[in-house]
N, C-alpha and C. Protein backbone atom coordinates (compact mmCIF):
# COMPACT_ATOMS: atom_id res chain seq x y z
N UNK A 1 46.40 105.97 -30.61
CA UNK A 1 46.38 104.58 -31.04
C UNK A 1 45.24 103.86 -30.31
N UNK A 2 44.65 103.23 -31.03
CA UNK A 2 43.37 102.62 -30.59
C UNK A 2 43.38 100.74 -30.74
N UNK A 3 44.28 100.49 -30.64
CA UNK A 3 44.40 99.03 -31.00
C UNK A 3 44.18 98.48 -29.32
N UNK A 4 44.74 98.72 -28.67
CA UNK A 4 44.20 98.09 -27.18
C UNK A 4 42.39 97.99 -26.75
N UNK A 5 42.20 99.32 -27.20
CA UNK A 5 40.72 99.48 -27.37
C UNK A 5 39.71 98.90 -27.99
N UNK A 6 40.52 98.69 -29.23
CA UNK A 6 39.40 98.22 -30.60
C UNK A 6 39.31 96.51 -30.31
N UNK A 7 40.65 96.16 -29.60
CA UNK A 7 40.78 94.59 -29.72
C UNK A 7 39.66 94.37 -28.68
N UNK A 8 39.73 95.03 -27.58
CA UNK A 8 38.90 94.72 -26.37
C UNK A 8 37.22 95.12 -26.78
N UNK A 9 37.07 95.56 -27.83
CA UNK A 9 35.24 95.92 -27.88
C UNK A 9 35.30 94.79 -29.17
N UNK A 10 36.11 94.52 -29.81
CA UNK A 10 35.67 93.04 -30.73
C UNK A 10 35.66 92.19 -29.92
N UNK A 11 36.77 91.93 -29.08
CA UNK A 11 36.20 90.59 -28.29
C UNK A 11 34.60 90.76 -27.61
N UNK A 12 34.44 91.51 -27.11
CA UNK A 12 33.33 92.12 -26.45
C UNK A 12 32.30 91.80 -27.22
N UNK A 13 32.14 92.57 -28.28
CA UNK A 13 30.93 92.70 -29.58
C UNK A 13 30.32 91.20 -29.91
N UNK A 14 31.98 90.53 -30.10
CA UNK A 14 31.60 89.38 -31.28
C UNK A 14 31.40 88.17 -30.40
N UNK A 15 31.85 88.33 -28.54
CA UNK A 15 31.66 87.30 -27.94
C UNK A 15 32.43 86.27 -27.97
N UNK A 16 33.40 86.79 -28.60
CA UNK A 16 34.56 85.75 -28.43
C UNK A 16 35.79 85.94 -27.04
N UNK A 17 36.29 84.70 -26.98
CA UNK A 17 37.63 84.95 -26.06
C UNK A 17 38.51 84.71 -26.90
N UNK A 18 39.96 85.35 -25.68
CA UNK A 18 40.97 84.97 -26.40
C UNK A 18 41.54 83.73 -27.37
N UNK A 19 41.01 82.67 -26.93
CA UNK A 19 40.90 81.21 -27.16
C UNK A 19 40.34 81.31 -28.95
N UNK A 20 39.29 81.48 -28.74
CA UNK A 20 38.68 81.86 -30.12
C UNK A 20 39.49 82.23 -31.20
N UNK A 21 40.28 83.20 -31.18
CA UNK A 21 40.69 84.23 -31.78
C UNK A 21 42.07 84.01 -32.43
N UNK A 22 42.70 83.04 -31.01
CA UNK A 22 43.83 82.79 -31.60
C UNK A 22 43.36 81.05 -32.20
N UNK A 23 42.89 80.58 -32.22
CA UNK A 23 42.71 79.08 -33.13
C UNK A 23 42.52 79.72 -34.08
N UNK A 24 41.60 80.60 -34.60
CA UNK A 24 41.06 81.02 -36.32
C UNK A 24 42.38 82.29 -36.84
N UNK A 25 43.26 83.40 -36.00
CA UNK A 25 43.58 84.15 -36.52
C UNK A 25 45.37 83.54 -36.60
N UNK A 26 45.77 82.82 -35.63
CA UNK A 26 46.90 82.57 -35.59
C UNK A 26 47.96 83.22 -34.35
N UNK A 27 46.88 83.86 -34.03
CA UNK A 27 47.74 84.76 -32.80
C UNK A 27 47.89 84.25 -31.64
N UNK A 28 48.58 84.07 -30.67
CA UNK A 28 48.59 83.37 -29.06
C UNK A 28 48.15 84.00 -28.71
N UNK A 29 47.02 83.06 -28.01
CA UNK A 29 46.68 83.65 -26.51
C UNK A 29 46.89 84.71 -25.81
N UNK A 30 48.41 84.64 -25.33
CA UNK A 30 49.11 85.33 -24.77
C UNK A 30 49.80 87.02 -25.05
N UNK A 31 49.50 86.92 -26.77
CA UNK A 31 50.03 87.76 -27.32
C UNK A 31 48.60 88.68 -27.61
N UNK A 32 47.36 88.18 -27.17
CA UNK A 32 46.11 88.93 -27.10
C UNK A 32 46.42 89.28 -25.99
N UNK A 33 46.25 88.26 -24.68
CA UNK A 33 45.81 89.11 -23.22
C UNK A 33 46.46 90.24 -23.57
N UNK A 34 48.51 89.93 -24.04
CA UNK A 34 49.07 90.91 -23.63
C UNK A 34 48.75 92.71 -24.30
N UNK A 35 48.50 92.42 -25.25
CA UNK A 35 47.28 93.75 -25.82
C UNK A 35 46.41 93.82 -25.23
N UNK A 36 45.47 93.13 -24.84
CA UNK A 36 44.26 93.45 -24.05
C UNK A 36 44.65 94.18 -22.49
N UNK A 37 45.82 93.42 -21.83
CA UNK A 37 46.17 94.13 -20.91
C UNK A 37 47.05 94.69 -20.36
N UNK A 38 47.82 95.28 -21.53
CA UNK A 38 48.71 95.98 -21.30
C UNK A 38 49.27 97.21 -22.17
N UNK A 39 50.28 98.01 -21.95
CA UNK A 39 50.74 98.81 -22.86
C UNK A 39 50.73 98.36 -24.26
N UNK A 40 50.36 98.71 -25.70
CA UNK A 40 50.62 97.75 -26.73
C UNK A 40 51.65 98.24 -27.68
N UNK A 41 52.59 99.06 -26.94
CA UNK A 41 53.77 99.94 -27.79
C UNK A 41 54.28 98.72 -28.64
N UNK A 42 54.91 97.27 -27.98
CA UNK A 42 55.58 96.52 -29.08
C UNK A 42 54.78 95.83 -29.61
N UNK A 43 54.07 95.93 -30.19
CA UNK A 43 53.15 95.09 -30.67
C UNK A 43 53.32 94.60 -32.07
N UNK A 44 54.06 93.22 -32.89
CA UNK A 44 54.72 92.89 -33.83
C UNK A 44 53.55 93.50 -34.83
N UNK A 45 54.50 93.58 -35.98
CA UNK A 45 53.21 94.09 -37.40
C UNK A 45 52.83 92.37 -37.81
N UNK A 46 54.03 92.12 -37.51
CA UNK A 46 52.63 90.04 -37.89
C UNK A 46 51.24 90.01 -37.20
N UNK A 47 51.45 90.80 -35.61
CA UNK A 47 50.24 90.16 -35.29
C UNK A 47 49.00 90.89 -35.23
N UNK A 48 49.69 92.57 -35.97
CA UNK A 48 48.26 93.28 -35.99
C UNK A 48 47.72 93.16 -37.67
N UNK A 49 48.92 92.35 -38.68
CA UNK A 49 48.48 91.88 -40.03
C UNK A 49 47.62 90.40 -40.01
N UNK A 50 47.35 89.82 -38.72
CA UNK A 50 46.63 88.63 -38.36
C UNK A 50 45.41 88.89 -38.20
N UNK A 51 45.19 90.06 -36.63
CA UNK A 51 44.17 90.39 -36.21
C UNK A 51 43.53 91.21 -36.96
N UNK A 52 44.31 91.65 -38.13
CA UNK A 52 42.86 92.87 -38.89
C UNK A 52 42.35 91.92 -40.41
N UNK A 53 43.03 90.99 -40.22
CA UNK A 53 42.57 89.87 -41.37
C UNK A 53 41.61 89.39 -40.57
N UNK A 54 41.86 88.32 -39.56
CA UNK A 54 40.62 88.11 -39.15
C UNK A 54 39.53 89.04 -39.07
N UNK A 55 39.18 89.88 -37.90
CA UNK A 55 38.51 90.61 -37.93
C UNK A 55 37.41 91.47 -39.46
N UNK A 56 38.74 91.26 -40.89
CA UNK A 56 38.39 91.42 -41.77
C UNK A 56 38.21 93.51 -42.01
N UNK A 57 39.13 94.08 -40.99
CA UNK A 57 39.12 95.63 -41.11
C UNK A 57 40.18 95.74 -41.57
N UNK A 58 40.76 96.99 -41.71
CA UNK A 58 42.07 97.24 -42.50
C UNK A 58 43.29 97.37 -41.34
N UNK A 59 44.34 97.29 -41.66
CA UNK A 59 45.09 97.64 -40.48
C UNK A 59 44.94 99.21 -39.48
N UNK A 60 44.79 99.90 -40.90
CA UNK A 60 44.73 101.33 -40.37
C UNK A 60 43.62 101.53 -39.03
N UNK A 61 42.51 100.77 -39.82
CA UNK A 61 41.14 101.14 -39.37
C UNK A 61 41.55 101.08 -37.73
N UNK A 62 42.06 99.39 -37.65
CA UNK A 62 42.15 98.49 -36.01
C UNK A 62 43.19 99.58 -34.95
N UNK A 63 43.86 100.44 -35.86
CA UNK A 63 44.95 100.64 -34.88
C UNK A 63 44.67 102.37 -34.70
N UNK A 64 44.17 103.06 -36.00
CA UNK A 64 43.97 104.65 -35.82
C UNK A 64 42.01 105.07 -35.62
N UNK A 65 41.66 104.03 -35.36
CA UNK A 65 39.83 104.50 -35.21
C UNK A 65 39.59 104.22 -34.26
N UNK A 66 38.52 104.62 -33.77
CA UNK A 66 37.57 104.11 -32.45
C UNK A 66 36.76 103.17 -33.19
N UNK A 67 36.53 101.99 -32.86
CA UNK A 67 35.45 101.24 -33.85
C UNK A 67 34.10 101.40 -32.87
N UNK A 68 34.66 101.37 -31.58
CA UNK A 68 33.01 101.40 -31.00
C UNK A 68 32.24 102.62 -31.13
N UNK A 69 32.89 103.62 -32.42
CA UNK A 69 32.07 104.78 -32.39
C UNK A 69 31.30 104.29 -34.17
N UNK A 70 31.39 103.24 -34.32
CA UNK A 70 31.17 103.11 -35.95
C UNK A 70 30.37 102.29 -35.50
N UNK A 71 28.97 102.16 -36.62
CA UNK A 71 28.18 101.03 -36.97
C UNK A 71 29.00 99.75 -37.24
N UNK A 72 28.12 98.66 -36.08
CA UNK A 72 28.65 97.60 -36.90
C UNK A 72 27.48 96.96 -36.98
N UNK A 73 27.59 95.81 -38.07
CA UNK A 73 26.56 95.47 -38.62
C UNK A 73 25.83 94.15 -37.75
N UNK A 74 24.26 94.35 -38.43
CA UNK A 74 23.33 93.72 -37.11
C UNK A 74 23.71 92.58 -36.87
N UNK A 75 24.83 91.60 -36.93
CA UNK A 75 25.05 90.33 -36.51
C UNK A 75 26.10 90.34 -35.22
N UNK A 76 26.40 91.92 -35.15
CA UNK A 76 27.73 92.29 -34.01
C UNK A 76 28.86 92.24 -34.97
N UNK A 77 29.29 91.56 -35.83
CA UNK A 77 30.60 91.49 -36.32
C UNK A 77 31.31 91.75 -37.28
N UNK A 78 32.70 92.22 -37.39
CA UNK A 78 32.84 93.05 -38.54
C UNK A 78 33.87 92.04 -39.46
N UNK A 79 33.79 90.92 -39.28
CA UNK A 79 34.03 89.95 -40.27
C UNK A 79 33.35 88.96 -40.58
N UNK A 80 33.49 88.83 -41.71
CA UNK A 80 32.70 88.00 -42.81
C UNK A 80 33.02 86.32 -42.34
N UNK A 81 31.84 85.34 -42.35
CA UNK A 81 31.04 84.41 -41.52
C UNK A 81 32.03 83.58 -42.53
């Protein structure tokens, strides 16, 4: 499972913080750090059907890929402006 991973190289990539992420995707704050820093076994399907909307990837992609092994496109980000 790659969702702890993938969340932490989008924030990274796209230069956003947590703050960011949850005003536009709907997610708390809190409910990022706690993926970002921690185990992400419970991790509700609301909030990984939030974060892969925003982001604009599929669910599958966010949670079973490495994204930092994939092209992303020259603006850093893999959702649409």
């Amino acid at each position: 499972m790659y969702l702890q991973k993938n969340l932490k190289y989008l924030l990274s990539k796209n230069k956003l913080s947590y703050r960011d992420v949850s005003r536009e995707s709907g997610v708390s704050t809190r409910a990022i750090s706690f993926i970002v820093n921690n185990d992400c076994l419970n991790v509700t399907l609301y909030t990984i059907i939030k974060l892969s909307s925003y982001f604009n990837i599929s669910i599958d992609k966010l949670i079973n890929e490495d994204l930092s092994k994939e092209n992303v496109p020259p603006d850093g980000t893999l959702r649409e402006e």
